[in-house]
Protein backbone atom coordinates (compact mmCIF):
# COMPACT_ATOMS: atom_id res chain seq x y z
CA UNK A 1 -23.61 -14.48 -2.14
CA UNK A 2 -24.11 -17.93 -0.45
CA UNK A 3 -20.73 -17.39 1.20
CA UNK A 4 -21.98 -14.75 3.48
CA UNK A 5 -23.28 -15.54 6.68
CA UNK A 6 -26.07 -12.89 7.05
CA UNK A 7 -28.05 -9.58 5.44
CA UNK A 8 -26.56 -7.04 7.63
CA UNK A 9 -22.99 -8.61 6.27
CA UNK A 10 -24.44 -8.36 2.72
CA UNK A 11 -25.94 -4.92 2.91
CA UNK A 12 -22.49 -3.56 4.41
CA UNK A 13 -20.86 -4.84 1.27
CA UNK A 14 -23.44 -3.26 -1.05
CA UNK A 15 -22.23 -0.13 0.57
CA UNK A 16 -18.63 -0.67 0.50
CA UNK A 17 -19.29 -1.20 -3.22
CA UNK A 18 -21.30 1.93 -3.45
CA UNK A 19 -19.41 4.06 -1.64
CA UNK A 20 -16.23 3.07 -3.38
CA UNK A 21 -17.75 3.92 -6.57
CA UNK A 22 -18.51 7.26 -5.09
CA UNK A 23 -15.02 8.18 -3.57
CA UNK A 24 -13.51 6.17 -7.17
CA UNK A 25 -15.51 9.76 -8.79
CA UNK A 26 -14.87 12.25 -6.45
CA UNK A 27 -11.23 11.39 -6.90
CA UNK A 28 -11.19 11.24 -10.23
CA UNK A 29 -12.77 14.67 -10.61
CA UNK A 30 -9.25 16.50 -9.11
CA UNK A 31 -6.26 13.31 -10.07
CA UNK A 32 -6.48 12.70 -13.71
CA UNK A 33 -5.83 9.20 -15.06
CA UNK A 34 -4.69 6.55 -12.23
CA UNK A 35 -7.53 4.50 -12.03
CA UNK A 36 -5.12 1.54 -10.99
CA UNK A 37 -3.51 3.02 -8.24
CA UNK A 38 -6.39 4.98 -6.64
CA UNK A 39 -8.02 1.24 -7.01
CA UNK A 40 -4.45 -0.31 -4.95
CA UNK A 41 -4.55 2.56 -2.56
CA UNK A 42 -7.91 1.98 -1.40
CA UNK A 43 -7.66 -1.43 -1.37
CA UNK A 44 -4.44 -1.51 1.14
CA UNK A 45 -6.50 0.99 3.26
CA UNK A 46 -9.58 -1.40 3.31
CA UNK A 47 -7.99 -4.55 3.86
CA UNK A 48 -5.24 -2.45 6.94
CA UNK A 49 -1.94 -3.09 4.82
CA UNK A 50 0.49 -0.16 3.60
CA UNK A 51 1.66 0.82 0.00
CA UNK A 52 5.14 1.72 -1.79
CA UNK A 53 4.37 4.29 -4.43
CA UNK A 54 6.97 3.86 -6.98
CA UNK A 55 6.85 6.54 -9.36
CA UNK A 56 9.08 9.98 -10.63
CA UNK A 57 8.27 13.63 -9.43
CA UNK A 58 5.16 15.51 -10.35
CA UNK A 59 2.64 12.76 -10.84
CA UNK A 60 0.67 14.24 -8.21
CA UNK A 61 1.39 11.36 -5.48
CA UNK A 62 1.11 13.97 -1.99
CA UNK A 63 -2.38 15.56 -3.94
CA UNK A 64 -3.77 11.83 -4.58
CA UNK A 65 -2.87 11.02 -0.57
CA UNK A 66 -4.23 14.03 0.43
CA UNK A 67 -7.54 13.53 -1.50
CA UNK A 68 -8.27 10.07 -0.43
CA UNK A 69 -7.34 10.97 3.27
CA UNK A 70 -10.12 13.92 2.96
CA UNK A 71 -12.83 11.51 1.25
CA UNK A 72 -12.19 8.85 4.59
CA UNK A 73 -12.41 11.25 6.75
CA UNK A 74 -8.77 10.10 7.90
CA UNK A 75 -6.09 12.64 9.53
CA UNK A 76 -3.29 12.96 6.87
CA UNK A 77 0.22 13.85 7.72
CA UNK A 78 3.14 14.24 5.29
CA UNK A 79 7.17 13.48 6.54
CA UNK A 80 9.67 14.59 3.43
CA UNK A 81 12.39 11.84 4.30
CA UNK A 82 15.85 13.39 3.93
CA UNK A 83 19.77 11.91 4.99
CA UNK A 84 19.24 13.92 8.34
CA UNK A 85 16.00 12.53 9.69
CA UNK A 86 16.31 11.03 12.55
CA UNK A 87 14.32 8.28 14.59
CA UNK A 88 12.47 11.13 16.88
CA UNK A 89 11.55 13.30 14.12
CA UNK A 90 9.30 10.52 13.13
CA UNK A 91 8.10 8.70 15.68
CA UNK A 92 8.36 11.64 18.49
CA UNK A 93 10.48 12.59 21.72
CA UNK A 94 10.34 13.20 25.61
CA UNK A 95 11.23 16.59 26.33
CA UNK A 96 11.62 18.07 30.02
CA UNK A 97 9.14 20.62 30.71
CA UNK A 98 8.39 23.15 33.05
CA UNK A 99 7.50 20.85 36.02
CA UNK A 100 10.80 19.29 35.33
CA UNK A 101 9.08 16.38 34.13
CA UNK A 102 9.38 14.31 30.88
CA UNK A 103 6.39 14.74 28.44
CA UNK A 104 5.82 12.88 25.63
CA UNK A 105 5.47 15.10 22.68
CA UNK A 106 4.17 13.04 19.48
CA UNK A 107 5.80 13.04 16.29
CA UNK A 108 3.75 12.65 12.73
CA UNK A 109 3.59 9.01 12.75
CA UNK A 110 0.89 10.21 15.25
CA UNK A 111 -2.28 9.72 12.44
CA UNK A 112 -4.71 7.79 10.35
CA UNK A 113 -2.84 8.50 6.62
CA UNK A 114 0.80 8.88 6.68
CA UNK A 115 2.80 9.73 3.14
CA UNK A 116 5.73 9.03 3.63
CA UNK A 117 7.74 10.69 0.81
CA UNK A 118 10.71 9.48 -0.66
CA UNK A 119 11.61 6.75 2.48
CA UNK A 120 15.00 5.91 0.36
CA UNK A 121 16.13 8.96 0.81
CA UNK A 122 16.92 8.36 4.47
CA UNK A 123 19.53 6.16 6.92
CA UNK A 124 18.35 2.54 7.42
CA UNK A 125 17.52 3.59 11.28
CA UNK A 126 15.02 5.95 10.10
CA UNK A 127 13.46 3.98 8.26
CA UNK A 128 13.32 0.99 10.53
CA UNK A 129 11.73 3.19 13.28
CA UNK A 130 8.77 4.00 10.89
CA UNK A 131 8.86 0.26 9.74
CA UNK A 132 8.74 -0.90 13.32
CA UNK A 133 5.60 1.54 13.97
CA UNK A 134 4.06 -0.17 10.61
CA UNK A 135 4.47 -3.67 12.12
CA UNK A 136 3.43 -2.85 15.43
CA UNK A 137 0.50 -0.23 15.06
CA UNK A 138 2.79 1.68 18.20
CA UNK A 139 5.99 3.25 19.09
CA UNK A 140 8.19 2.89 22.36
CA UNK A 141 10.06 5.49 24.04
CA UNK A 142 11.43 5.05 27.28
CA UNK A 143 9.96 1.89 28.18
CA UNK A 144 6.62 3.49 27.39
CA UNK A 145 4.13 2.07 24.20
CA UNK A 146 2.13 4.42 22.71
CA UNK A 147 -0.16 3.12 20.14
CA UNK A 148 -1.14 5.28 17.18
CA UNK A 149 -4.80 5.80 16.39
CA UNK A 150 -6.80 3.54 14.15
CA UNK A 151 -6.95 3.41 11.24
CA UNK A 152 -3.10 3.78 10.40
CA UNK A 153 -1.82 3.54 7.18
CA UNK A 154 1.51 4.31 5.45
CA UNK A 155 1.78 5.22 1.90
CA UNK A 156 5.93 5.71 0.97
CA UNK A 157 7.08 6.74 -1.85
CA UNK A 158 10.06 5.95 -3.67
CA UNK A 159 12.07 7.98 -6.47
CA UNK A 160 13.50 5.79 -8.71
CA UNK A 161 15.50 8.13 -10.81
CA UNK A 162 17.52 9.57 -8.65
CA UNK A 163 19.61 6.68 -6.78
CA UNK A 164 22.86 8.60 -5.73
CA UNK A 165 22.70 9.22 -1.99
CA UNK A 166 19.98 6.78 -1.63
CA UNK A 167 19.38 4.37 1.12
CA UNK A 168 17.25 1.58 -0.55
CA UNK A 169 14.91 -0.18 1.59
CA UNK A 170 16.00 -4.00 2.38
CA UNK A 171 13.89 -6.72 0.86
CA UNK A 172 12.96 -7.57 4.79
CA UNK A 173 11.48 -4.25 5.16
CA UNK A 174 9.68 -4.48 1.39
CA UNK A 175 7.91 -7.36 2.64
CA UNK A 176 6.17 -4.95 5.19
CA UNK A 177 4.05 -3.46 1.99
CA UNK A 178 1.18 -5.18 0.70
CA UNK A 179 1.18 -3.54 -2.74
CA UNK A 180 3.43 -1.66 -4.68
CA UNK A 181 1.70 0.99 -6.60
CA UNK A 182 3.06 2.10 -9.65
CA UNK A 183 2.65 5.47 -11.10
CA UNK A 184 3.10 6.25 -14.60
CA UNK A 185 3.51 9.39 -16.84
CA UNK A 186 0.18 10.84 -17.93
CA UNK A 187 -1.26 10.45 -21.47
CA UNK A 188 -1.12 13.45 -24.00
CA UNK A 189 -4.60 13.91 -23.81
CA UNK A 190 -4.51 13.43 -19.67
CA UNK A 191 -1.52 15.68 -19.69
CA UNK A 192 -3.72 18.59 -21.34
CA UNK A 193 -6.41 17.83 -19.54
CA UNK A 194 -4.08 18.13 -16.13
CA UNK A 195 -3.11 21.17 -17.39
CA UNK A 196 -6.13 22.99 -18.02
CA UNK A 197 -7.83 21.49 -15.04
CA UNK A 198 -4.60 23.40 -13.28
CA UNK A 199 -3.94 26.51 -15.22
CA UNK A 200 -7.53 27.69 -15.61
CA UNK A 201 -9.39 27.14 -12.43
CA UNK A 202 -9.09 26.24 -8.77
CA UNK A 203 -9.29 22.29 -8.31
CA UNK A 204 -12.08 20.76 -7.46
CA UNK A 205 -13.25 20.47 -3.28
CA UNK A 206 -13.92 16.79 -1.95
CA UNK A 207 -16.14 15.57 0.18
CA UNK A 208 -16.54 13.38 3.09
CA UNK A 209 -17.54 9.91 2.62
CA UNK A 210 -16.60 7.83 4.94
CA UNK A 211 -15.82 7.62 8.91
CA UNK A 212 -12.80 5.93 10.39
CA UNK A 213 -15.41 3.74 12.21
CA UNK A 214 -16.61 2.47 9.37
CA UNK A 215 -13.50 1.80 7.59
CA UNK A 216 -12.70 -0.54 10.88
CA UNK A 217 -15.52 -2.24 10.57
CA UNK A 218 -15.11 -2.90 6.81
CA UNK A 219 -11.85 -4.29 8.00
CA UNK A 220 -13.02 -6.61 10.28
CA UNK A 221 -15.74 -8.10 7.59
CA UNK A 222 -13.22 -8.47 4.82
CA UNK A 223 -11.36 -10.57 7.27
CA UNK A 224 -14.58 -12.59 7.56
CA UNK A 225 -15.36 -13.20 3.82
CA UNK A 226 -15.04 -16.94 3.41
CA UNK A 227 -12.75 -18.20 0.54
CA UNK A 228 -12.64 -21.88 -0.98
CA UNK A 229 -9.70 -23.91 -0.39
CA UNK A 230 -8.83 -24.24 -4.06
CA UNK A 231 -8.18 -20.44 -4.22
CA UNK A 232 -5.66 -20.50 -1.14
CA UNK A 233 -4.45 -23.18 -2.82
CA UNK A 234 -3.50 -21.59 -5.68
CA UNK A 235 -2.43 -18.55 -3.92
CA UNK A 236 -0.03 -20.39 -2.03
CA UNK A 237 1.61 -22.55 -4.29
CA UNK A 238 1.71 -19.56 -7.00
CA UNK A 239 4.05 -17.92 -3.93
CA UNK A 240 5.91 -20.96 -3.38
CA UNK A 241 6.03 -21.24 -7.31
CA UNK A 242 8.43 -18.10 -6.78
CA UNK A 243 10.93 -20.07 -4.98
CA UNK A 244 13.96 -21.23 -6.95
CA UNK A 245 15.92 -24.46 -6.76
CA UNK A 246 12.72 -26.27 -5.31
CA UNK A 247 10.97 -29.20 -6.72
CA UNK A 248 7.88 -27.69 -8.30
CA UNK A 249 10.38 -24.26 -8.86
CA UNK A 250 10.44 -23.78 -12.96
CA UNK A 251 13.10 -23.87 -14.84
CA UNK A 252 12.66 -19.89 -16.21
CA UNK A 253 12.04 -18.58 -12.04
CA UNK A 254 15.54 -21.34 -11.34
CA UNK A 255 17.16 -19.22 -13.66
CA UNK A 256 16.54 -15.49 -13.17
CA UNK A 257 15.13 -15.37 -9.42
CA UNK A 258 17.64 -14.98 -6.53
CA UNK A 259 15.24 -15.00 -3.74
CA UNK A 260 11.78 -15.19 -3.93
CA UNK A 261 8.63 -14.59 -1.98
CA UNK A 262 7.97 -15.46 1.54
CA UNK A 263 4.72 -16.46 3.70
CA UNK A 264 3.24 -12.90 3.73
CA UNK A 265 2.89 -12.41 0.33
CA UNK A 266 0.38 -15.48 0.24
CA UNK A 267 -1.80 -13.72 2.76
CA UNK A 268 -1.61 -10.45 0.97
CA UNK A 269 -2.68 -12.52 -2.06
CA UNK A 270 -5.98 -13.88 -0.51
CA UNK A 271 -6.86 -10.53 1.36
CA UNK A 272 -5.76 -8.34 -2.28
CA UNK A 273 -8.32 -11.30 -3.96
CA UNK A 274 -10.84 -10.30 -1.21
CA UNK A 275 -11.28 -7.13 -1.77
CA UNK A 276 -10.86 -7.17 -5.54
CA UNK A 277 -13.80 -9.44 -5.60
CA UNK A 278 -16.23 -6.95 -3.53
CA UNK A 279 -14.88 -4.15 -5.65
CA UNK A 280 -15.45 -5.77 -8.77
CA UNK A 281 -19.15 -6.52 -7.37
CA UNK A 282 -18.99 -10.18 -6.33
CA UNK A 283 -18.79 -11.63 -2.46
CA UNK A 284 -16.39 -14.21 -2.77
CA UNK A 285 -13.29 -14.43 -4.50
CA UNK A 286 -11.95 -16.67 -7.13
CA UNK A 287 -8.80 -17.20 -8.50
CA UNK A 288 -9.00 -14.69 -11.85
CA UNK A 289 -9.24 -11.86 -8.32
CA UNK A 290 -5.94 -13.68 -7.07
CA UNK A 291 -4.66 -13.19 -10.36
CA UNK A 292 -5.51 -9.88 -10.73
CA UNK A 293 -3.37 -8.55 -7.94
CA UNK A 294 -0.65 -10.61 -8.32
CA UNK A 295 1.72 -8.28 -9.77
CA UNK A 296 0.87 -5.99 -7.32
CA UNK A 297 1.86 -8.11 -4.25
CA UNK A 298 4.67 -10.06 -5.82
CA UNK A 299 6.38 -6.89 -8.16
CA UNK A 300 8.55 -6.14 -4.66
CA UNK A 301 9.13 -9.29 -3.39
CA UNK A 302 10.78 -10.91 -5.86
CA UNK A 303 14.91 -10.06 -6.28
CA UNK A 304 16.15 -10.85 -9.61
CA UNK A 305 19.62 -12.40 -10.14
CA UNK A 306 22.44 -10.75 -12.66
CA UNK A 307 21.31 -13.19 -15.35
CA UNK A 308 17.91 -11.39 -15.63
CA UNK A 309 19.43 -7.74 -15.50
CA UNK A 310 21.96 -8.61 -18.01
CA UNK A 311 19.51 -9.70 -20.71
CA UNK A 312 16.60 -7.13 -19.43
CA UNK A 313 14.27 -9.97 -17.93
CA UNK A 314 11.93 -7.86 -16.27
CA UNK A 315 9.78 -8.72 -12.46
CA UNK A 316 6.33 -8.31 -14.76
CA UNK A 317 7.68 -11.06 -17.53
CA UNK A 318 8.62 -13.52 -14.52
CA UNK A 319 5.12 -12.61 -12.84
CA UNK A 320 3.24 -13.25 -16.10
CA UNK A 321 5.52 -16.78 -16.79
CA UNK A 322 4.53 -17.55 -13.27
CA UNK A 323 0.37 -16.91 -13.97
């Protein structure tokens, strides 16, 4: 608590804290199971970064978007990503209208919470006009910028069943995520308790509790949250750690990593320890937080070599040998 400057900075993160907790139940009360990811998603949307949801159809990914976008008080649009999507469809078009005059008609990107659902599924140009609008906070048509409202977020999701007539996304464009959120199959008992939650009644309604000013301003104080050297430290060389063929590269990464993790992923690291700290109820974070969301910053950065997929070396047995 030393670490922060002054009370007002103190009592806003006693009511990030309590206000997660709140929107952590509210949720919880309509998605069964997924503490994790609700935990990633919220922390990408607090810190400003984007998610890749990773996961098969039917684990309740667009409900989970949907609820979280309703508890922040964010404007939530939904794109279904398909081979003939094109740049416009996304991102918008001028049209002539009746003045004979080109208007500017927005396309979805055009909000606070964007799902974008199953981004493989599309042609590398589609994707990189979305991408670009990630990386930018703003599209140009024309000659013209037009910057999208704050917050924005992206949440894609990606299939990974189904790879025939897939497109999938380039490492490069990976990078652009800070986590990658992994969705898993229910339980037995969560699957019957999905299932009567669905079959018997109406889900339950969520309320509103946040504002998207406040959201920006939690932004801006994470940002502000002092962290000791020796935890960059660690951040950073655990990233360049991921790095084969160089001198303090081990032997195990030298021999199953192609490529490994570049600059961003160390500053994803230190904001991911950030907010895992004030979410776990401390104000500074230490290296067990950098730790913690390792996984999920490195899981789709690093690119395995054919030595690893020929004797099953999974990304989360390198991670761990890397921690």
């Amino acid at each position: 608590m030393n670490n922060i400057k002054n009370k007002k900075d103190i009592e806003l993160i006693e009511r990030l804290m309590s206000q997660y907790s709140e929107t952590h139940n509210q949720v919880s009360a309509v998605i069964v199971g997924q503490k994790t990811p609700i935990k990633q998603i919220l922390s990408t949307i607090f810190v400003g970064g984007h998610a890749l949801l990773i996961g098969v159809p039917g684990l309740a990914k667009t409900l989970l978007v949907n609820t979280i976008s309703k508890i922040l008080g964010l404007d939530f649009n939904r794109i279904q990503f398909t081979p003939d999507l094109m740049p416009s469809d996304i991102i918008g078009n001028d049209i002539l209208n009746k003045e004979r005059e080109f208007q500017f008609i927005k396309g979805p990107v055009f909000c606070n919470v964007l799902l974008a659902d199953e981004i493989n599924r599309t042609p590398p140009k589609t994707q990189s006009a979305l991408l670009e609008a990630m990386e930018e906070k703003a599209v140009t048509i024309s000659g013209q910028t037009y910057y999208l409202p704050e917050p924005f977020f992206v949440l894609a999701t990606q299939n990974p069943i189904e790879q025939e007539g897939t497109y999938p996304l380039p490492e490069a464009q990976l990078d652009r995520f800070m986590y990658s959120v992994v969705l898993d199959y229910p339980s037995v008992d969560e699957e019957i308790d999905i299932v009567k939650r669905t079959t018997l009644s109406k889900l339950k309604e969520v309320s509103q509790i946040f504002t998207s000013a406040e959201i920006i301003n939690y932004q801006n104080l994470i940002l502000q949250i002092p962290v000791n050297d020796n935890v960059i430290k660690y951040a950073v060389k655990l990233v360049h750690n991921t790095r084969p063929n160089r001198e303090s590269t081990s032997e195990y990464v030298n021999k199953y990593i192609n490529f490994g993790a570049g600059p961003r992923a160390s500053q994803y690291l230190i904001l991911g320890a950030k907010i895992n700290a004030i979410l776990s109820g401390k104000y500074s974070p230490d290296i067990e937080d950098v730790q913690m969301v390792a996984s999920w910053v490195l899981g789709h950065r690093l690119v395995k070599n054919y030595k690893a997929e020929a004797e099953g070396v999974t990304i989360d047995q390198i991670i761990k040998n890397l921690l």
